[in-house]
C-alpha atoms as a PDB file:
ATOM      1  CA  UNK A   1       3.076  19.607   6.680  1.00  0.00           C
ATOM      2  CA  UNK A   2       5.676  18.240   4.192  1.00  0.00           C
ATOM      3  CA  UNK A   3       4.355  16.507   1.074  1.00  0.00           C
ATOM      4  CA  UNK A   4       5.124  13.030   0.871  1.00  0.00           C
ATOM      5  CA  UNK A   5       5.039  11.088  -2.390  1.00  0.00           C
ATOM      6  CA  UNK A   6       1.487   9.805  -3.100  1.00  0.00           C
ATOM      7  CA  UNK A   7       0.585   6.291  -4.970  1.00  0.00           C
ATOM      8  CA  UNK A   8      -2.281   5.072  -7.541  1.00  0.00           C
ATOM      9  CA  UNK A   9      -4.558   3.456  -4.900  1.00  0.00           C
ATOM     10  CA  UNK A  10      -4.340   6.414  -3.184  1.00  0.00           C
ATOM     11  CA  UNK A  11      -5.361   8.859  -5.962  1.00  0.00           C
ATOM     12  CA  UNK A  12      -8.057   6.334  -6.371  1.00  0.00           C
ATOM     13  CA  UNK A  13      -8.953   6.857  -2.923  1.00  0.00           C
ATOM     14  CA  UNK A  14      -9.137  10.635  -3.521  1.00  0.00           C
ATOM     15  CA  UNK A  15     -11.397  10.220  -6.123  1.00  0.00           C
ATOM     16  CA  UNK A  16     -13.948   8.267  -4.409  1.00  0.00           C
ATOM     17  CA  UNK A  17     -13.843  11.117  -1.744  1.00  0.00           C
ATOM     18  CA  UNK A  18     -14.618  13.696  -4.201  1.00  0.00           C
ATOM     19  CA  UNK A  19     -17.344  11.785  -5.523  1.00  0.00           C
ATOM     20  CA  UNK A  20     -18.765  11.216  -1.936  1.00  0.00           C
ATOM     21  CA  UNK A  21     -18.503  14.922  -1.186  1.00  0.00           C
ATOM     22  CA  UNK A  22     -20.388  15.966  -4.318  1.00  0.00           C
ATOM     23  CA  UNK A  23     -23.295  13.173  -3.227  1.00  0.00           C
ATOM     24  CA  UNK A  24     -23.518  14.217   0.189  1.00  0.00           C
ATOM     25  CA  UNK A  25     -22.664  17.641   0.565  1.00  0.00           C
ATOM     26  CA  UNK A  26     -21.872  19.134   3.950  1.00  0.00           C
ATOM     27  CA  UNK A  27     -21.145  22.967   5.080  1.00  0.00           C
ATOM     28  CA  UNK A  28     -17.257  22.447   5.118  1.00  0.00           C
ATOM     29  CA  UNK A  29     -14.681  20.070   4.053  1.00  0.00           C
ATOM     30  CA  UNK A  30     -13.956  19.789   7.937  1.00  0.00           C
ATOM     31  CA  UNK A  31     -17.481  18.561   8.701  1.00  0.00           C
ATOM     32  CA  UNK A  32     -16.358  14.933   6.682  1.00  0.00           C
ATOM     33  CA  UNK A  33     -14.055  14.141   9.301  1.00  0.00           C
ATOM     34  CA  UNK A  34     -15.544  16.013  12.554  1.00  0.00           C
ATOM     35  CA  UNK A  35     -16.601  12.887  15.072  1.00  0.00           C
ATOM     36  CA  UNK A  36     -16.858  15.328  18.107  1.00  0.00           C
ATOM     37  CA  UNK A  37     -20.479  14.760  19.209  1.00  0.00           C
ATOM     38  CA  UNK A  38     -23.098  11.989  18.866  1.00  0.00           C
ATOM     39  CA  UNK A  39     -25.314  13.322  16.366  1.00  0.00           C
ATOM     40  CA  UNK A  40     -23.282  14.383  14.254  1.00  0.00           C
ATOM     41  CA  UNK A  41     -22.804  12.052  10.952  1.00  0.00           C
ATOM     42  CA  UNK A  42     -20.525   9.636  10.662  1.00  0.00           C
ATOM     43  CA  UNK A  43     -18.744   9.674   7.437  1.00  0.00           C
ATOM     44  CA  UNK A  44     -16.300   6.558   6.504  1.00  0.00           C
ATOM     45  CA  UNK A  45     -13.800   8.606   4.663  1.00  0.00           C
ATOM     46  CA  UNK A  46     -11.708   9.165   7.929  1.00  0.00           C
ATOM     47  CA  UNK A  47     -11.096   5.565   7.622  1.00  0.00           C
ATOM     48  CA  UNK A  48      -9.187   5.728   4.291  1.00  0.00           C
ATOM     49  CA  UNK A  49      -7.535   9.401   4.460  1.00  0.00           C
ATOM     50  CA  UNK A  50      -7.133  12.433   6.820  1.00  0.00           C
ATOM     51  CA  UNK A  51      -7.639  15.309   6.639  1.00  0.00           C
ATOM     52  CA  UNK A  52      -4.621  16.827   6.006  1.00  0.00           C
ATOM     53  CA  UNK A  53      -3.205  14.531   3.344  1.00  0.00           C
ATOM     54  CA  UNK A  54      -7.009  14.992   1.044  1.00  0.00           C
ATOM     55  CA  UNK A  55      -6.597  18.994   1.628  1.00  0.00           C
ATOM     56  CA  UNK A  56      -2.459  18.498   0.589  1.00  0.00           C
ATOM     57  CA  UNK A  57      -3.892  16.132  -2.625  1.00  0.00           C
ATOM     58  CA  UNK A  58      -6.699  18.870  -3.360  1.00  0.00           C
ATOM     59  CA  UNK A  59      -4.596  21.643  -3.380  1.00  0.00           C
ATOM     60  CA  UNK A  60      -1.335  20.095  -5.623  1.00  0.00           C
ATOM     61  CA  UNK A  61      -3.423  17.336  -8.072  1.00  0.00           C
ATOM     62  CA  UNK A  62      -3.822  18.231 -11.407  1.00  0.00           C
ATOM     63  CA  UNK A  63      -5.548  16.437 -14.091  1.00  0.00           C
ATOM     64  CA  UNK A  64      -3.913  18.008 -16.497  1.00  0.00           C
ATOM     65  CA  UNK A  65      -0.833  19.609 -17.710  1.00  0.00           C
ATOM     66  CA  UNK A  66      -0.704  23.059 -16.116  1.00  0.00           C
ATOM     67  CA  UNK A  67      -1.139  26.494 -17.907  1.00  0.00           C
ATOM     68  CA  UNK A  68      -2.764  24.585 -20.643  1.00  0.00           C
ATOM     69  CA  UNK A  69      -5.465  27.237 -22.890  1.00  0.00           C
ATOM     70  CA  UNK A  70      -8.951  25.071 -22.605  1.00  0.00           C
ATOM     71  CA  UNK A  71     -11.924  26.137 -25.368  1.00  0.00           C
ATOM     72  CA  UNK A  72     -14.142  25.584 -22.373  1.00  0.00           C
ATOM     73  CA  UNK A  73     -13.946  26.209 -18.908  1.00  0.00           C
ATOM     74  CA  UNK A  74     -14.855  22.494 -18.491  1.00  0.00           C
ATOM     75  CA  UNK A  75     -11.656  21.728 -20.902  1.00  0.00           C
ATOM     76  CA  UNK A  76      -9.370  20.280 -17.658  1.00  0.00           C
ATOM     77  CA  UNK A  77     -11.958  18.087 -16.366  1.00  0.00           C
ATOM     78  CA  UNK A  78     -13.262  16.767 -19.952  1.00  0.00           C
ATOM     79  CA  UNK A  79     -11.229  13.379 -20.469  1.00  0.00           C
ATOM     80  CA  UNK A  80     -11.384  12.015 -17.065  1.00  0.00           C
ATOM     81  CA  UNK A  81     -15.689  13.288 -17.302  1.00  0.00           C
ATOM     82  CA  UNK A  82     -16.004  10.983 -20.154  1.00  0.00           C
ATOM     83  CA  UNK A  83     -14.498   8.401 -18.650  1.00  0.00           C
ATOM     84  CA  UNK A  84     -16.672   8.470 -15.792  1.00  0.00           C
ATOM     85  CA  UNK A  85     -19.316   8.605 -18.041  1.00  0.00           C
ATOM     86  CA  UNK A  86     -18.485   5.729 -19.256  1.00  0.00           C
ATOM     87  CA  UNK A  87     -18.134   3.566 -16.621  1.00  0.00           C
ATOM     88  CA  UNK A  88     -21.462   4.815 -15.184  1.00  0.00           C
ATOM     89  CA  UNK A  89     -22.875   3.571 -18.811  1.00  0.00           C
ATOM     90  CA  UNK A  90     -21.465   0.363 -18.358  1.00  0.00           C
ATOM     91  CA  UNK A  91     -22.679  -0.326 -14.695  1.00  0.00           C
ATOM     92  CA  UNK A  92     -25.309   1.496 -14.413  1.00  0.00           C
ATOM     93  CA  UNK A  93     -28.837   0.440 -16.274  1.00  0.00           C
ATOM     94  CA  UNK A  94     -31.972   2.843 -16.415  1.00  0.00           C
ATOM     95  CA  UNK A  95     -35.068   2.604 -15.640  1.00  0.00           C
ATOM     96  CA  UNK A  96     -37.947   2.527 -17.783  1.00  0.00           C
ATOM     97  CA  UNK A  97     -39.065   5.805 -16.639  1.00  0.00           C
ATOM     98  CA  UNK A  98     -36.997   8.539 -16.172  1.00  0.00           C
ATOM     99  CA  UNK A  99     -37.078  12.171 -15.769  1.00  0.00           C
ATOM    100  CA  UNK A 100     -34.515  14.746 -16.244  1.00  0.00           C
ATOM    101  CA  UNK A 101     -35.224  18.006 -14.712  1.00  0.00           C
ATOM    102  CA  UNK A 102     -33.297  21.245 -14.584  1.00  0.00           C
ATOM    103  CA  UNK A 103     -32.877  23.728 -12.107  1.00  0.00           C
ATOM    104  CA  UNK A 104     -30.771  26.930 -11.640  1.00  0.00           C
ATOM    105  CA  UNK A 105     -28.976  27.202  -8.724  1.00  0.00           C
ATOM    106  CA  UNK A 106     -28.336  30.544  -7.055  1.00  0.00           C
ATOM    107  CA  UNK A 107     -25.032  32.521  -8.132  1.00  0.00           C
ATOM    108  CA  UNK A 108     -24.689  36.282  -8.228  1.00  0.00           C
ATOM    109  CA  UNK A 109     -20.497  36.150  -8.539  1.00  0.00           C
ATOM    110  CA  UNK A 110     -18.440  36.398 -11.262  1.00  0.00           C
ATOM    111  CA  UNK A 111     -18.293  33.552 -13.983  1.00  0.00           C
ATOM    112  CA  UNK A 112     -18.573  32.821 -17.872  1.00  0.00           C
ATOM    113  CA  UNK A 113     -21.000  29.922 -16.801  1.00  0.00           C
ATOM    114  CA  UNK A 114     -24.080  31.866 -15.304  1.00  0.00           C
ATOM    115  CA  UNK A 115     -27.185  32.179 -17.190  1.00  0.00           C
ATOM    116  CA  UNK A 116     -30.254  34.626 -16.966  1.00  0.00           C
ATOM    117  CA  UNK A 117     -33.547  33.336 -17.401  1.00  0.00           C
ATOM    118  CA  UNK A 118     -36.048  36.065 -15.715  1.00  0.00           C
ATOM    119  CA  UNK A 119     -39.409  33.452 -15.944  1.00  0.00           C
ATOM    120  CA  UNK A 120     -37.293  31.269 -13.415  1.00  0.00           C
ATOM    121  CA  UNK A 121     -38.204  31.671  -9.973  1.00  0.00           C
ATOM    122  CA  UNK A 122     -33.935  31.967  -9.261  1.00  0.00           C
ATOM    123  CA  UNK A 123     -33.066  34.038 -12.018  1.00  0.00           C
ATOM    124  CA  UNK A 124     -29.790  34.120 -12.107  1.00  0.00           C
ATOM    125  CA  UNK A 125     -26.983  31.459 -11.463  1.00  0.00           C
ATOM    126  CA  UNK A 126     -25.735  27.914 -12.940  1.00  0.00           C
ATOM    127  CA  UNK A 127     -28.011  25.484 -14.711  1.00  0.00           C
ATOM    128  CA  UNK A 128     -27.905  22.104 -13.634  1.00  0.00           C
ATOM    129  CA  UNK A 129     -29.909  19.187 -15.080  1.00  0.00           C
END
């Protein structure tokens, strides 16, 4: 498909995809926009972008400036994190109680990121809290 020039509101659009995918995780990126049989879940996303044009923006966006050396593999992502972060601060108050728990989640690949702990009942993989 040829790439057509894309706008603000529509990055913006992107965004709030991404951040819908990570809450509600599926099996594939195809599953968000699958409406083939009655059970399966409706997702609003369709409404605002296809298919094609989130897998063209997730392939070519960069938040960065390419081939740019990063201290941490979390370097590209850093400014626009905090700036999340921020926002959440601002809109978002806690509780009075509140927990934090970590958990390692299963990964036996190839990464800087993985830790070891061998008490864990998942030994191996990336800790999340």
């Amino acid at each position: 498909r040829k790439w057509t020039p894309t706008s603000v509101s529509e990055l913006y659009i992107y965004l709030g995809i991404v951040i819908y995918m990570g809450i509600n995780p599926q099996a594939s990126i195809k599953s968000y926009w699958i409406q083939s049989y009655e059970l399966a879940p409706t997702h609003w996303i369709s409404k605002y972008m296809g298919q094609t044009r989130f897998e063209q923006l997730d392939r070519f966006v960069y938040l960065t400036t390419p081939y740019q050396d990063f201290a941490s593999t979390f370097g590209r992502i850093w400014e626009v994190s905090e700036y999340i972060r921020a926002c959440c601060s601002r809109y978002w108050t806690l509780g009075r109680h509140l927990c934090v728990d970590e958990s390692i989640v299963r990964f036996t690949g190839r990464s800087n990121e993985i830790v070891t702990i061998k008490t864990k009942p998942t030994p191996t993989g990336y800790k999340i809290w």
